[in-house]
PDB file of N, CA and C in Angstrom:
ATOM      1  N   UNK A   1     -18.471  -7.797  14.146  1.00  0.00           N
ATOM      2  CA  UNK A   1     -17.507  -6.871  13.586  1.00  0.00           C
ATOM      3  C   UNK A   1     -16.399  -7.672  12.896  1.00  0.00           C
ATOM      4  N   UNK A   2     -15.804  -7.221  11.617  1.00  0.00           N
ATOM      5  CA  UNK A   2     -15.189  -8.094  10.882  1.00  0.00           C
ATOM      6  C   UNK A   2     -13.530  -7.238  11.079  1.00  0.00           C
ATOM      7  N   UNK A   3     -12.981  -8.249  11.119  1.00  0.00           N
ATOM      8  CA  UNK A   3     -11.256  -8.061  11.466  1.00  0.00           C
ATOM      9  C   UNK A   3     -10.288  -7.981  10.450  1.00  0.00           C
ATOM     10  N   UNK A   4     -10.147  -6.698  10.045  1.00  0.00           N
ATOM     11  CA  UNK A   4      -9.197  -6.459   8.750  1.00  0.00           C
ATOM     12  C   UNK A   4      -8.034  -6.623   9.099  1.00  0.00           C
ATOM     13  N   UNK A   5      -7.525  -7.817   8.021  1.00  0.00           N
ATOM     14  CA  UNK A   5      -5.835  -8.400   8.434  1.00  0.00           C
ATOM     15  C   UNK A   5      -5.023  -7.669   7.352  1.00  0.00           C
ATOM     16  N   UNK A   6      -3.623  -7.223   7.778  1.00  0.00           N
ATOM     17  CA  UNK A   6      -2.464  -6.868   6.907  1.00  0.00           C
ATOM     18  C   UNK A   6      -1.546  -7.333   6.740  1.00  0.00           C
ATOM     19  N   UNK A   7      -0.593  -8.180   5.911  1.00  0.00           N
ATOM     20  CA  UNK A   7       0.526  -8.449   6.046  1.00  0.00           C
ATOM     21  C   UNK A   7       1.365  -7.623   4.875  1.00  0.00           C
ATOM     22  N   UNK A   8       1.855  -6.744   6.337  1.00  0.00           N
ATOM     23  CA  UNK A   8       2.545  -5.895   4.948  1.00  0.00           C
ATOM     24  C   UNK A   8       4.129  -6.009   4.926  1.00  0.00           C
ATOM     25  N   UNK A   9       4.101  -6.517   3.781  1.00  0.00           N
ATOM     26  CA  UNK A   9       5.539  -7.240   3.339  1.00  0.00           C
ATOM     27  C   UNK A   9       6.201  -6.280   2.604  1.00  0.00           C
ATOM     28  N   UNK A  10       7.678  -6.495   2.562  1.00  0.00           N
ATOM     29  CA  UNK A  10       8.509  -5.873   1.804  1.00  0.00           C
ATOM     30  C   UNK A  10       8.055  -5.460   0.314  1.00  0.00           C
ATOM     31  N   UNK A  11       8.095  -6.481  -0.571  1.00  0.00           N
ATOM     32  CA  UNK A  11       7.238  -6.175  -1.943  1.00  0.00           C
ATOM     33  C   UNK A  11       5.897  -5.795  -2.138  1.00  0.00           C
ATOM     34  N   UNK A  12       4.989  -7.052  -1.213  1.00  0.00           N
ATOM     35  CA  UNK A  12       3.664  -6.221  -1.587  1.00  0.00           C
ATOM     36  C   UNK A  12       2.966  -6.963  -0.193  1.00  0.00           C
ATOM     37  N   UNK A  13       1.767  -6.202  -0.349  1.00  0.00           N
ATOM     38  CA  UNK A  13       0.807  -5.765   1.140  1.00  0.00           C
ATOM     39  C   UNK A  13      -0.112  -6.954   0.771  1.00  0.00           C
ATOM     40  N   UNK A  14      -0.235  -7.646   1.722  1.00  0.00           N
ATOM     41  CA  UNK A  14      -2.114  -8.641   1.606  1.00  0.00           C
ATOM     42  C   UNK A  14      -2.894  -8.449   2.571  1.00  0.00           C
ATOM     43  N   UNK A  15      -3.784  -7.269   1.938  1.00  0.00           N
ATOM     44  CA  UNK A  15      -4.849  -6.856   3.335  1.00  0.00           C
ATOM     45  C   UNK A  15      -6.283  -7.644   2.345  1.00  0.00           C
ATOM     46  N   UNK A  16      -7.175  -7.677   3.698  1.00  0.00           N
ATOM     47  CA  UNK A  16      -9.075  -8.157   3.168  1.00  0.00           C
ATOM     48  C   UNK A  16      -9.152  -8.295   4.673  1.00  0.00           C
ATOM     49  N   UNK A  17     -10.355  -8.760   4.984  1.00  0.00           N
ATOM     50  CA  UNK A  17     -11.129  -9.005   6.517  1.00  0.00           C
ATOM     51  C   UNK A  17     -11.014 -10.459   6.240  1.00  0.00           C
ATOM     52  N   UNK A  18     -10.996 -10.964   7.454  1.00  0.00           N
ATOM     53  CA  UNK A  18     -10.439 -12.274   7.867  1.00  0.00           C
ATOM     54  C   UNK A  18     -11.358 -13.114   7.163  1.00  0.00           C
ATOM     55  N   UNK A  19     -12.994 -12.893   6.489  1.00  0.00           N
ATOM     56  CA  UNK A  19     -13.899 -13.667   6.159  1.00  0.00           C
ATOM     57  C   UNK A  19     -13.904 -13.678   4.477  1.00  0.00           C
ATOM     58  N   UNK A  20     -12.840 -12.687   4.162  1.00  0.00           N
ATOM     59  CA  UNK A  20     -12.694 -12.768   2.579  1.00  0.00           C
ATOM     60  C   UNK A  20     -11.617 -13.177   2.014  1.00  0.00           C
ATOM     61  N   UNK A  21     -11.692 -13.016   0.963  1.00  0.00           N
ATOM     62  CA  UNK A  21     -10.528 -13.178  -0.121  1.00  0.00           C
ATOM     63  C   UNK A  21      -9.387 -12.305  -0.025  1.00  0.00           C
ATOM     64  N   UNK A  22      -8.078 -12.880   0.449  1.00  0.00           N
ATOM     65  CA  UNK A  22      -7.219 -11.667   0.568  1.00  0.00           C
ATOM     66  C   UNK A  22      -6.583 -10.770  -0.795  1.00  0.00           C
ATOM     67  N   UNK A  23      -6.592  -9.588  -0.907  1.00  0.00           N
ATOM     68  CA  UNK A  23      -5.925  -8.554  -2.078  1.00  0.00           C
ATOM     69  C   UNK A  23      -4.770  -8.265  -2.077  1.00  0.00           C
ATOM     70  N   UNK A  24      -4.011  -8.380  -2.786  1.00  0.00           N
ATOM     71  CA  UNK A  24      -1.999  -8.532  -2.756  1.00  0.00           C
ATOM     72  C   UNK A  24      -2.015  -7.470  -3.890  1.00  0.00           C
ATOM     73  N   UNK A  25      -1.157  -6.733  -3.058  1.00  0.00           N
ATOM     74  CA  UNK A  25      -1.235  -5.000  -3.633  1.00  0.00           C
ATOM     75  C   UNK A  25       0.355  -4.722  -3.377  1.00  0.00           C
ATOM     76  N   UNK A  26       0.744  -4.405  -3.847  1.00  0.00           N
ATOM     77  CA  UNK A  26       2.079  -3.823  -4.788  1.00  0.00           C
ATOM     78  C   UNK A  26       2.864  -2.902  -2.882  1.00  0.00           C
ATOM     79  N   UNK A  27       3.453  -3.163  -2.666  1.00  0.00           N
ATOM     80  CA  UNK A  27       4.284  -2.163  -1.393  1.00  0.00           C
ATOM     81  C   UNK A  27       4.784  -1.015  -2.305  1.00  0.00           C
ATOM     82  N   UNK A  28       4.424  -0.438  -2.653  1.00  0.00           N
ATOM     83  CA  UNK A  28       5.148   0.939  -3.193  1.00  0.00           C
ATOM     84  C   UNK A  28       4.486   2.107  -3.939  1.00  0.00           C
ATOM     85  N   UNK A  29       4.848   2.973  -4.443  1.00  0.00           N
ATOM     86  CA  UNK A  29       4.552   4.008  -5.120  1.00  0.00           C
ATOM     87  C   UNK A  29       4.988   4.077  -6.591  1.00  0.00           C
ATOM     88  N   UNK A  30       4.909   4.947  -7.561  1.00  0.00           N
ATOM     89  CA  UNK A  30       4.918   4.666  -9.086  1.00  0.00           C
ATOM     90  C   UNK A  30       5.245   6.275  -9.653  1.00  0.00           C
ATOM     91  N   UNK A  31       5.712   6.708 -10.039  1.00  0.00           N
ATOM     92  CA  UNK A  31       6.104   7.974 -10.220  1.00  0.00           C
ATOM     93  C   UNK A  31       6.362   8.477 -12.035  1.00  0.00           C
ATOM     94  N   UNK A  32       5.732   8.932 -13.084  1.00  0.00           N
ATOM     95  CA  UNK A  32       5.997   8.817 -14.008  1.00  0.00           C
ATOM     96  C   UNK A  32       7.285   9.704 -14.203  1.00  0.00           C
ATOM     97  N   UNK A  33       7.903   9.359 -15.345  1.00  0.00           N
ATOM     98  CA  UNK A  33       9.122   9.395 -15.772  1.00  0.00           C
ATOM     99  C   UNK A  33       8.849  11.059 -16.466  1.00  0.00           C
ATOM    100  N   UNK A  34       8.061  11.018 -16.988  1.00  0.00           N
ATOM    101  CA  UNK A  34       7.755  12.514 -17.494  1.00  0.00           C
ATOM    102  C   UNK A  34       7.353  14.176 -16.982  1.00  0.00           C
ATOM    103  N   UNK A  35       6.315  13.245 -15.851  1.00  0.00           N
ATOM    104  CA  UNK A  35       5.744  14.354 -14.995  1.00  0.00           C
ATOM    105  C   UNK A  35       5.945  13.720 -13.747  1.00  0.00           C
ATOM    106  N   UNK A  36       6.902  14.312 -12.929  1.00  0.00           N
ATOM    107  CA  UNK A  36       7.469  14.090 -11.200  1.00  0.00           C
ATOM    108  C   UNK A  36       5.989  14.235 -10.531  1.00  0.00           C
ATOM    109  N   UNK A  37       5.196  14.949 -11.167  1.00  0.00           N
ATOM    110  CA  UNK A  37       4.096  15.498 -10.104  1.00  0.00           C
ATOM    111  C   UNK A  37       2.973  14.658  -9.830  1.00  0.00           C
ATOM    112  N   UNK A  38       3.074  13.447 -11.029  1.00  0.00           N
ATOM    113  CA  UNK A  38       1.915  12.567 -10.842  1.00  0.00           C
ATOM    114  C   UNK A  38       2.248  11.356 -10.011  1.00  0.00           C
ATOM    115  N   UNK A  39       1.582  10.987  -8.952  1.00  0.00           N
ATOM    116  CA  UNK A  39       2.012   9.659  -8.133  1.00  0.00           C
ATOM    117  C   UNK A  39       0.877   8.515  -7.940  1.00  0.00           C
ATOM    118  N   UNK A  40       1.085   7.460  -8.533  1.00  0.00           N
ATOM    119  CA  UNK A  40       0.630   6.409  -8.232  1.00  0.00           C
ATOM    120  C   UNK A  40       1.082   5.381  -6.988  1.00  0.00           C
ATOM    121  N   UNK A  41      -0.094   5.114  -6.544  1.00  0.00           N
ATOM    122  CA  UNK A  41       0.457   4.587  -5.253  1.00  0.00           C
ATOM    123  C   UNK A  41      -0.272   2.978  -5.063  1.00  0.00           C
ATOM    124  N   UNK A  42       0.203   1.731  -5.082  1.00  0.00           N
ATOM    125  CA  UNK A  42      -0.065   0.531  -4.714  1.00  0.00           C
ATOM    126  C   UNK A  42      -0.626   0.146  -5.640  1.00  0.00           C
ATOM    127  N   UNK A  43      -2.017   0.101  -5.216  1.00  0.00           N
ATOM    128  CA  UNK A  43      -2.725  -0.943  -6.770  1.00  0.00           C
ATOM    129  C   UNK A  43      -3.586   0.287  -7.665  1.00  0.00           C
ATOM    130  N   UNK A  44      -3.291   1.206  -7.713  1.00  0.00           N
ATOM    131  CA  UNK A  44      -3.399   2.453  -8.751  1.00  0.00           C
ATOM    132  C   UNK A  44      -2.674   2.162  -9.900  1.00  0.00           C
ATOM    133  N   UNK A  45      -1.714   1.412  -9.849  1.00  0.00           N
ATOM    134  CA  UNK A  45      -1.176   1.205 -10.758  1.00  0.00           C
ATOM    135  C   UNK A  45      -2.118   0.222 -12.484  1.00  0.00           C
ATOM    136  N   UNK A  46      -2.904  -0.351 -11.564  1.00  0.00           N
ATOM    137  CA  UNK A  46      -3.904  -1.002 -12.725  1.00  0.00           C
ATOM    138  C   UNK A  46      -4.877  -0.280 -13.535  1.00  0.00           C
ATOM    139  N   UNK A  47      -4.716   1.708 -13.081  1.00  0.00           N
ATOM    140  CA  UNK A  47      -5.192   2.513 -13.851  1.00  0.00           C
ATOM    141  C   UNK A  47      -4.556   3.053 -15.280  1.00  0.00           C
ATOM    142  N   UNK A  48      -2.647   2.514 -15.213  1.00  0.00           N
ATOM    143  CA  UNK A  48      -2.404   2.738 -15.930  1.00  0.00           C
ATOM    144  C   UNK A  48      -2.299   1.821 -17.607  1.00  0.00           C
ATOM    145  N   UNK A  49      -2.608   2.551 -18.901  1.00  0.00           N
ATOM    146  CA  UNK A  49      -2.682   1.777 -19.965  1.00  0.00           C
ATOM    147  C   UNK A  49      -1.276   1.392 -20.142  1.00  0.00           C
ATOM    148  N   UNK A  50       0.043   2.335 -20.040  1.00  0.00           N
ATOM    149  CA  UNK A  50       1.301   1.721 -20.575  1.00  0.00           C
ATOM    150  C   UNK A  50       2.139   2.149 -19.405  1.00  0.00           C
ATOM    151  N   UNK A  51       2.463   1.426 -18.319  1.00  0.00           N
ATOM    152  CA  UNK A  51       3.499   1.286 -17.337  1.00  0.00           C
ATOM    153  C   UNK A  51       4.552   1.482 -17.727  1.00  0.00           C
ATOM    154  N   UNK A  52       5.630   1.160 -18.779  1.00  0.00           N
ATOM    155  CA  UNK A  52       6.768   1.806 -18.966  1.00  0.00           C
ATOM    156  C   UNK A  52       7.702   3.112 -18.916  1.00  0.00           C
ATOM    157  N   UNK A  53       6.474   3.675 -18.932  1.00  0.00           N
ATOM    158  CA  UNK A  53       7.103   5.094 -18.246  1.00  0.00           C
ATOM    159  C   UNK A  53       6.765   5.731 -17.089  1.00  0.00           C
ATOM    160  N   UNK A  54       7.066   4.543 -16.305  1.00  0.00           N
ATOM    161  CA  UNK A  54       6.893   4.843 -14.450  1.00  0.00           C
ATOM    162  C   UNK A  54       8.501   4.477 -13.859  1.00  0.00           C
ATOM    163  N   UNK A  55       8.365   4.633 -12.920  1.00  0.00           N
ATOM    164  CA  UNK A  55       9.618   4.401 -12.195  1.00  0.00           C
ATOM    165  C   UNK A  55       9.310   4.223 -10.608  1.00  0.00           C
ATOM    166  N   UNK A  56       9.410   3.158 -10.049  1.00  0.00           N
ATOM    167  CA  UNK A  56       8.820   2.617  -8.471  1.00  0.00           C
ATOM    168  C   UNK A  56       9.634   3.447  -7.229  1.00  0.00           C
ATOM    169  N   UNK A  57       9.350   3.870  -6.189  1.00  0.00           N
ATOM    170  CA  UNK A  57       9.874   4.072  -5.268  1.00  0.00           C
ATOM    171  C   UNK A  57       9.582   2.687  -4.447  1.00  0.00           C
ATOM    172  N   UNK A  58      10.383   2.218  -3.267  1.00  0.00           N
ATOM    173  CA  UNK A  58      10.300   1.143  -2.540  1.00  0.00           C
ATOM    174  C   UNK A  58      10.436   1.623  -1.186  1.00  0.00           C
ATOM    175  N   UNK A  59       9.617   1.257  -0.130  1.00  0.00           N
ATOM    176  CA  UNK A  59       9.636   1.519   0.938  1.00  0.00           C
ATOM    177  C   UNK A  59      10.904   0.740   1.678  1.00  0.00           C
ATOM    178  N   UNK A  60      11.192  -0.394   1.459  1.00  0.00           N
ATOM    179  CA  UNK A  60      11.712  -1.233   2.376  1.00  0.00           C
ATOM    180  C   UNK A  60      13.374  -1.796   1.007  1.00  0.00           C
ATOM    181  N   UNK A  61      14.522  -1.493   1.684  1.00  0.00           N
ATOM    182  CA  UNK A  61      15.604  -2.046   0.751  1.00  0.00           C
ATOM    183  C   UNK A  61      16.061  -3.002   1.554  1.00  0.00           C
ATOM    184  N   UNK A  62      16.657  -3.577   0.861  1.00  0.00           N
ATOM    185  CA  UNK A  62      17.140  -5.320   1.729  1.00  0.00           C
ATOM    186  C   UNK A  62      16.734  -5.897   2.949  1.00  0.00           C
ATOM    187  N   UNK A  63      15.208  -5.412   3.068  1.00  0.00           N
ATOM    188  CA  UNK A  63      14.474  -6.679   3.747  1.00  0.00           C
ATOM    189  C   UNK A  63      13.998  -5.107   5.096  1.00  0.00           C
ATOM    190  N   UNK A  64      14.715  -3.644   5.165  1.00  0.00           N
ATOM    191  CA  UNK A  64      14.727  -2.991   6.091  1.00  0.00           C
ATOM    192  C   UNK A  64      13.793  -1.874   5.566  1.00  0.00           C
ATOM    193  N   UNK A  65      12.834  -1.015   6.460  1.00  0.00           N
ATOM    194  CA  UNK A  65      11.905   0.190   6.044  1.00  0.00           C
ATOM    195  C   UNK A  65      12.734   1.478   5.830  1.00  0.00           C
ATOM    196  N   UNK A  66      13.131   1.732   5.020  1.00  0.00           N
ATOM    197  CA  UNK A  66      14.239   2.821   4.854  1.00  0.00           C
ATOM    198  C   UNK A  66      13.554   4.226   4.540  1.00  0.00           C
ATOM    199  N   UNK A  67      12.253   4.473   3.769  1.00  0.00           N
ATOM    200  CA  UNK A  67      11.358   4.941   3.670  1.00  0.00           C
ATOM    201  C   UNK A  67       9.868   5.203   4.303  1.00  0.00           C
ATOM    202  N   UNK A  68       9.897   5.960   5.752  1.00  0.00           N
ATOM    203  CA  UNK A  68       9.021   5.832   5.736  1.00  0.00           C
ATOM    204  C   UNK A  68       7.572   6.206   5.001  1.00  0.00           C
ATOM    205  N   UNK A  69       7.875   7.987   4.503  1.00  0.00           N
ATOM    206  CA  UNK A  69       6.726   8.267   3.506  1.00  0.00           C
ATOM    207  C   UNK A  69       6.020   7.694   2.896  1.00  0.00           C
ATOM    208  N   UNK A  70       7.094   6.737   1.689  1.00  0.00           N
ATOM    209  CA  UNK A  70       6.466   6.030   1.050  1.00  0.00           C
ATOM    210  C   UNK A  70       5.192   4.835   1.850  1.00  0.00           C
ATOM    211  N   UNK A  71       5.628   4.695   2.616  1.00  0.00           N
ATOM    212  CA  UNK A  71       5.248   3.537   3.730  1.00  0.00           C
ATOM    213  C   UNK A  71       3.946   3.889   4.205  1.00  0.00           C
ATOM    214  N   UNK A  72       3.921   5.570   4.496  1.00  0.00           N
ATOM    215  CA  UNK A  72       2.886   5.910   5.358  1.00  0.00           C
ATOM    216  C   UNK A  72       1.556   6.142   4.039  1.00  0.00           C
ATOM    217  N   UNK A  73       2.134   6.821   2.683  1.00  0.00           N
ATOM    218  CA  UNK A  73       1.592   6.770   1.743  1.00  0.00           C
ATOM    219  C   UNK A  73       0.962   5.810   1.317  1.00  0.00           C
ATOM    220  N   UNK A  74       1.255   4.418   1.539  1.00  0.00           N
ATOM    221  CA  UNK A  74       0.411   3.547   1.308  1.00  0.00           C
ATOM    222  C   UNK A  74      -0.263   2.838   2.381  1.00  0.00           C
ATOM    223  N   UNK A  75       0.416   2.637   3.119  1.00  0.00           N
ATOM    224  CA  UNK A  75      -1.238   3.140   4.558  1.00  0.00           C
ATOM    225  C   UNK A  75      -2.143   3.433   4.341  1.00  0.00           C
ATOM    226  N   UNK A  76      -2.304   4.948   3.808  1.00  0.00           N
ATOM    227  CA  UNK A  76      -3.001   5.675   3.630  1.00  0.00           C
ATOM    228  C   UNK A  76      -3.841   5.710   2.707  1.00  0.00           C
ATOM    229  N   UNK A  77      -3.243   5.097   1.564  1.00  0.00           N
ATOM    230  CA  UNK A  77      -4.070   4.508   0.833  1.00  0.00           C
ATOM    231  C   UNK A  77      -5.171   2.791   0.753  1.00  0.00           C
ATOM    232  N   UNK A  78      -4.102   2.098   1.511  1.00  0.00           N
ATOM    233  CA  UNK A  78      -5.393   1.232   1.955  1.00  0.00           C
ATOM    234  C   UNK A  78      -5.795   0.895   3.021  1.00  0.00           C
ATOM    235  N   UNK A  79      -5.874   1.974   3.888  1.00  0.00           N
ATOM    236  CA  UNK A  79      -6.759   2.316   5.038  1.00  0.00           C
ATOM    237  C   UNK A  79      -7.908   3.436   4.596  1.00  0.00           C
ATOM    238  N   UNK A  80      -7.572   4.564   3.808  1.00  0.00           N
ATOM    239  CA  UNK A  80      -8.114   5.613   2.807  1.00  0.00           C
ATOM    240  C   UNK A  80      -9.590   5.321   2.510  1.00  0.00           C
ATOM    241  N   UNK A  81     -10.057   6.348   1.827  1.00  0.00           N
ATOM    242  CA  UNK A  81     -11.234   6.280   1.366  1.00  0.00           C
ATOM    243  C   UNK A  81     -10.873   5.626   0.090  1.00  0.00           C
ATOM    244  N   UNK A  82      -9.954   5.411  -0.746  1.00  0.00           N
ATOM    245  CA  UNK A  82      -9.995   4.442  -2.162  1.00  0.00           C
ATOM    246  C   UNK A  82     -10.162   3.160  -2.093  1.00  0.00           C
ATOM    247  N   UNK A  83      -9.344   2.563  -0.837  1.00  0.00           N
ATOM    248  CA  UNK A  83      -9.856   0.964  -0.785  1.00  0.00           C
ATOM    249  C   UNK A  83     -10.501   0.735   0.973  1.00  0.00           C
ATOM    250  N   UNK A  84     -10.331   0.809   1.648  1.00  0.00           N
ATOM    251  CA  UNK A  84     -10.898   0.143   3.220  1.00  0.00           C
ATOM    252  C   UNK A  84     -12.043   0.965   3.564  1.00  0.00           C
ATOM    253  N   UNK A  85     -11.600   2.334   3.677  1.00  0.00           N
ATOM    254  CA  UNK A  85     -12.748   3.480   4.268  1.00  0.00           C
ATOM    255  C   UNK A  85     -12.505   3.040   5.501  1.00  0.00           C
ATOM    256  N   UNK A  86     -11.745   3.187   6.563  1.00  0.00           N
ATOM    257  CA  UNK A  86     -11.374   3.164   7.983  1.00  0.00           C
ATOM    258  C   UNK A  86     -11.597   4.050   8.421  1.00  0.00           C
ATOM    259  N   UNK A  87     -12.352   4.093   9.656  1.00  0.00           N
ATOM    260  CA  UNK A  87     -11.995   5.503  10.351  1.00  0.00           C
ATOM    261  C   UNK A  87     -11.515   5.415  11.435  1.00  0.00           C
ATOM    262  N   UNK A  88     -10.323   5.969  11.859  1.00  0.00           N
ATOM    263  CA  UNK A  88      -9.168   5.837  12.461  1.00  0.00           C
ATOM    264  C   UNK A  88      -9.466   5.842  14.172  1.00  0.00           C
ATOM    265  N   UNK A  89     -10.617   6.537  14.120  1.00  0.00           N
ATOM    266  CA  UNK A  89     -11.069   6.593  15.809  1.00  0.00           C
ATOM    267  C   UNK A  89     -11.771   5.625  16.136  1.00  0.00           C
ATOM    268  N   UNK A  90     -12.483   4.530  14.988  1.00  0.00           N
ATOM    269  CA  UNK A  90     -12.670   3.329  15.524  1.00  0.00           C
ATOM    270  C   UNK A  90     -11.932   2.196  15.399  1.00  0.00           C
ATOM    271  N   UNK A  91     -10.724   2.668  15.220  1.00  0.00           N
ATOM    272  CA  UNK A  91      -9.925   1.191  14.790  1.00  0.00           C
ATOM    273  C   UNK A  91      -8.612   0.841  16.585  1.00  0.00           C
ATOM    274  N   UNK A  92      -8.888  -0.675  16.399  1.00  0.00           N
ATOM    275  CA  UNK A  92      -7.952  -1.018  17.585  1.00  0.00           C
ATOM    276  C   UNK A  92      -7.187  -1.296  16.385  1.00  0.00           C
ATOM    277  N   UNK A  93      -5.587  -1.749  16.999  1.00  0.00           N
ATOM    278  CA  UNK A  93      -4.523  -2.741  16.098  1.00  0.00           C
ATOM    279  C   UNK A  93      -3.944  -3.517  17.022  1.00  0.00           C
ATOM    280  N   UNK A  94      -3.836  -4.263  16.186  1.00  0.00           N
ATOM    281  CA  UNK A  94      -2.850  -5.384  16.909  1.00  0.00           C
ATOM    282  C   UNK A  94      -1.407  -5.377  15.660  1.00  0.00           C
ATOM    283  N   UNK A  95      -0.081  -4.978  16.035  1.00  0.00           N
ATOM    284  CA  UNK A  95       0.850  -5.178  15.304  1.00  0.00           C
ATOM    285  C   UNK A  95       2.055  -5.925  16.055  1.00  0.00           C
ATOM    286  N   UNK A  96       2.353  -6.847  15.045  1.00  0.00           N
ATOM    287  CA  UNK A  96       3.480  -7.608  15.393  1.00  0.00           C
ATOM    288  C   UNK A  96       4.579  -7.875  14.512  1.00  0.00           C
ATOM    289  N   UNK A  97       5.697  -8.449  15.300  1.00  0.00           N
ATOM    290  CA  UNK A  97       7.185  -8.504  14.557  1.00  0.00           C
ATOM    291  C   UNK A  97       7.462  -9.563  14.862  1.00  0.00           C
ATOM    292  N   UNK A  98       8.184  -9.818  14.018  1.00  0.00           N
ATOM    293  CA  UNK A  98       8.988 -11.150  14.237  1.00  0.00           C
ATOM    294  C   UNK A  98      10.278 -10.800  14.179  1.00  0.00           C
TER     295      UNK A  98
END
């Protein structure tokens, strides 16, 4: 069984299984400037052709999680069926702080 690692950092997340290449994915969400209703979340963002008319939400401000939504939102997305496919009733964790 292979051991999916996270280090999820203030700016951006580096999850993969301990036997691969790790993926460094963006900590946040993406919100266009035009339409409130569309949300990009982490590395969704490489769907878009012209980024300038986004605007980031940030989970974490001066080093602290001030947001959790955003936070849980991207969880959710790379634990999700778009990138990991986890299923939550077989997963142990191990989480730590420093």
């Amino acid at each position: 069984m292979a051991t999916l690692v996270l280090d999820n950092g203030a700016y951006t997340a580096k999850i993969g299984y301990s036997q691969d290449k790790v993926r460094v994915i963006p900590n946040c969400q993406f919100r266009s400037k035009t339409s409130r209703l569309k949300t990009f979340t982490a590395n969704q963002l490489d769907e878009i052709k012209d980024p300038s008319g986004l605007f980031y939400i940030l989970p974490f401000q001066k080093g602290y999680l001030v947001n959790w939504d955003v936070q849980r939102k991207v969880w959710d997305h790379l634990f999700g069926k778009e990138m990991f496919k986890l299923l939550t009733n077989h997963l142990k964790e191990i989480i730590s702080y420093r």
